[in-house]
C-alpha atoms as a PDB file:
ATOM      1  CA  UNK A   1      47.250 -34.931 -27.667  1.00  0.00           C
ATOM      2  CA  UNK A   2      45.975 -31.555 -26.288  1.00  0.00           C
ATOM      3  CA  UNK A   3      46.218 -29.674 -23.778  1.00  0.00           C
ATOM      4  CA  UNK A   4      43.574 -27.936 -22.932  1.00  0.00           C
ATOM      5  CA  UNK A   5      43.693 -23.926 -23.443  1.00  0.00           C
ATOM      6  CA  UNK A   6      44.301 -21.671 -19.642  1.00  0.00           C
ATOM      7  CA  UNK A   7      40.876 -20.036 -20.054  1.00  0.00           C
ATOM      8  CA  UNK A   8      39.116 -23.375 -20.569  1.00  0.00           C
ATOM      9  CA  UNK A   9      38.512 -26.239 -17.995  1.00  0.00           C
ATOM     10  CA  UNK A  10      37.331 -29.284 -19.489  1.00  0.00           C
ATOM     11  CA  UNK A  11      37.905 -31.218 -22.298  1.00  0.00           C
ATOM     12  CA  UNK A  12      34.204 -31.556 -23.056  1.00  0.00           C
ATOM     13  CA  UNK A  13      33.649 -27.395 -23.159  1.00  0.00           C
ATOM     14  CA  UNK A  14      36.641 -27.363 -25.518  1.00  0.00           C
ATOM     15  CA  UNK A  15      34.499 -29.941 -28.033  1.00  0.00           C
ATOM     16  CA  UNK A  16      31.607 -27.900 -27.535  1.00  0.00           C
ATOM     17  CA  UNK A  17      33.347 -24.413 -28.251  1.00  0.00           C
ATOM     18  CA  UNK A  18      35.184 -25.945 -31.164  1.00  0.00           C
ATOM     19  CA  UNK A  19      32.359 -27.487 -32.801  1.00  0.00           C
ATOM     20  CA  UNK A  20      30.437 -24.269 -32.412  1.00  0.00           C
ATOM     21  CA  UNK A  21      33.197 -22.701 -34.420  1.00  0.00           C
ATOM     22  CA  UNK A  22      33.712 -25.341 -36.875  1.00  0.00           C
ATOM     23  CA  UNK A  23      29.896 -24.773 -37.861  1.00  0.00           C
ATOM     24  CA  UNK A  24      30.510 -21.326 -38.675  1.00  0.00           C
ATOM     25  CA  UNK A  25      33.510 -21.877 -40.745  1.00  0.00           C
ATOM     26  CA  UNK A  26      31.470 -24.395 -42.357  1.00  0.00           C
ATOM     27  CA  UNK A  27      28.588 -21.785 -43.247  1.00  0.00           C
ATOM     28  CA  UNK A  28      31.284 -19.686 -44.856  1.00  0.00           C
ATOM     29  CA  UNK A  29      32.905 -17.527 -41.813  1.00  0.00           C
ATOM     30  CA  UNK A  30      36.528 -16.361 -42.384  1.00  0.00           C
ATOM     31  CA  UNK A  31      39.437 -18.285 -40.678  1.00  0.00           C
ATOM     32  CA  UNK A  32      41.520 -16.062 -38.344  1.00  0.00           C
ATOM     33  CA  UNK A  33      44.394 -18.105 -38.408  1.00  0.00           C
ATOM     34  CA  UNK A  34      46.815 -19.332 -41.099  1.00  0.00           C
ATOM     35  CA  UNK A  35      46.968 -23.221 -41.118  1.00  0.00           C
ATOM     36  CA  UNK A  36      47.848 -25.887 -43.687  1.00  0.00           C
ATOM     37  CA  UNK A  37      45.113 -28.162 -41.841  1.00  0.00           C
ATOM     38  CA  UNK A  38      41.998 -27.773 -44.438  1.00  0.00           C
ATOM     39  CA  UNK A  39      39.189 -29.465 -42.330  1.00  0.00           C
ATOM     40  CA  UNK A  40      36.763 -26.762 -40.518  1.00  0.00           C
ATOM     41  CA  UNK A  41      36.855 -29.141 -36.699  1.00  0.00           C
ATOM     42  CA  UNK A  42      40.949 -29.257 -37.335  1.00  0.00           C
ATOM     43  CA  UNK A  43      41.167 -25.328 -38.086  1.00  0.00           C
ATOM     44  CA  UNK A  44      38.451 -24.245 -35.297  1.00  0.00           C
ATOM     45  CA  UNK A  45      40.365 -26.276 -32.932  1.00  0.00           C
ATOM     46  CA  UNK A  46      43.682 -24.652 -33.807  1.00  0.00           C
ATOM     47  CA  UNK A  47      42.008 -21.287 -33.383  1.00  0.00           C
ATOM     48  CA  UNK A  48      40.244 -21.879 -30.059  1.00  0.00           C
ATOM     49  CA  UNK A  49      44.251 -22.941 -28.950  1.00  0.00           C
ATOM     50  CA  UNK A  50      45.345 -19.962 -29.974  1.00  0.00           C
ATOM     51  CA  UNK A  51      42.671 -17.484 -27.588  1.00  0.00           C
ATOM     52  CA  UNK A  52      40.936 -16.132 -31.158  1.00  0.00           C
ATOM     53  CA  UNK A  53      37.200 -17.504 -30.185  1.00  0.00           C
ATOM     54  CA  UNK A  54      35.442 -15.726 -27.557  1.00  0.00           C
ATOM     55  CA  UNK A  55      32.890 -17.646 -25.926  1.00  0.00           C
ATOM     56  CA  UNK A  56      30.738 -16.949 -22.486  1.00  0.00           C
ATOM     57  CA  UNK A  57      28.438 -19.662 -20.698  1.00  0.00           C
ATOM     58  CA  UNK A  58      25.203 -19.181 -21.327  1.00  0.00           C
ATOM     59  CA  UNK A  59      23.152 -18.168 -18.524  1.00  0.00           C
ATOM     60  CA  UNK A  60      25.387 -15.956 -16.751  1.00  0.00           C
ATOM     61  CA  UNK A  61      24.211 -12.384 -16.969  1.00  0.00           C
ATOM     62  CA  UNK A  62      26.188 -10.058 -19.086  1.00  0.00           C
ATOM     63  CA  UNK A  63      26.805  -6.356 -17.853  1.00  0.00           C
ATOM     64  CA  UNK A  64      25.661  -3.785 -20.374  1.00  0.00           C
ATOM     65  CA  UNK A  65      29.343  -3.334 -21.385  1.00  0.00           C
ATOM     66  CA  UNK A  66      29.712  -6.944 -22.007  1.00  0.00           C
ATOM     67  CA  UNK A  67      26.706  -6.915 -24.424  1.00  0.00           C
ATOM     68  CA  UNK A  68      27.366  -4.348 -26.373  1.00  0.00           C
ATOM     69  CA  UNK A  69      31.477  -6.234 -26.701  1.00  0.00           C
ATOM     70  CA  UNK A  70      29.761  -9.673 -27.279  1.00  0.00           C
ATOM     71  CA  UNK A  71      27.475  -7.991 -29.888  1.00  0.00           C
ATOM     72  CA  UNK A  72      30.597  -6.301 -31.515  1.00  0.00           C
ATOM     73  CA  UNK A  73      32.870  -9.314 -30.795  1.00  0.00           C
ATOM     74  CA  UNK A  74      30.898 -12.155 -32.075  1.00  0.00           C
ATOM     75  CA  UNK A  75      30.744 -14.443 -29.242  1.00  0.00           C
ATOM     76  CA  UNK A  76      30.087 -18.281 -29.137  1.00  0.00           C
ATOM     77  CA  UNK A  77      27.995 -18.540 -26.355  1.00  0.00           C
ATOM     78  CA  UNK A  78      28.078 -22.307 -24.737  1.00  0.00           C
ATOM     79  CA  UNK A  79      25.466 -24.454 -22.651  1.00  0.00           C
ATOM     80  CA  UNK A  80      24.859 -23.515 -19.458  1.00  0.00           C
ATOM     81  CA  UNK A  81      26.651 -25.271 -16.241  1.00  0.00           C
END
């Protein structure tokens, strides 16, 4: 099984951020990892594991800086604590 990534603390934020992912690979977004695995929910979960999905919580207030990145950097955003 899993272990769950540093920068993430549950199991249940790990689903959500990996399921957010796995949508967009399904709509046709570009894999940023090589993997034999073929299924979008296997791959997203390999790249959240490897740090290459940014995400934020929803709700907290992003800086100016930190729009402008998230804008730039594609972020996932997730539900709000």
């Amino acid at each position: 099984m899993y272990e769950l990534p540093p920068n993430i603390e549950s199991k249940f934020r790990l689903v959500h951020i990996a399921a957010r992912r796995a949508e967009q690979l399904m709509q046709g977004a570009r894999q940023r990892i090589e993997t034999t695995h073929t299924k979008a929910a296997r791959i997203a979960l390999d790249e959240v594991h490897a740090d290459l999905v940014r995400w934020q919580i929803a709700g907290t207030e992003p800086t100016e800086v930190d729009a402008e990145a998230a804008a730039a950097a594609d972020l996932l955003p997730t539900v709000a604590d």
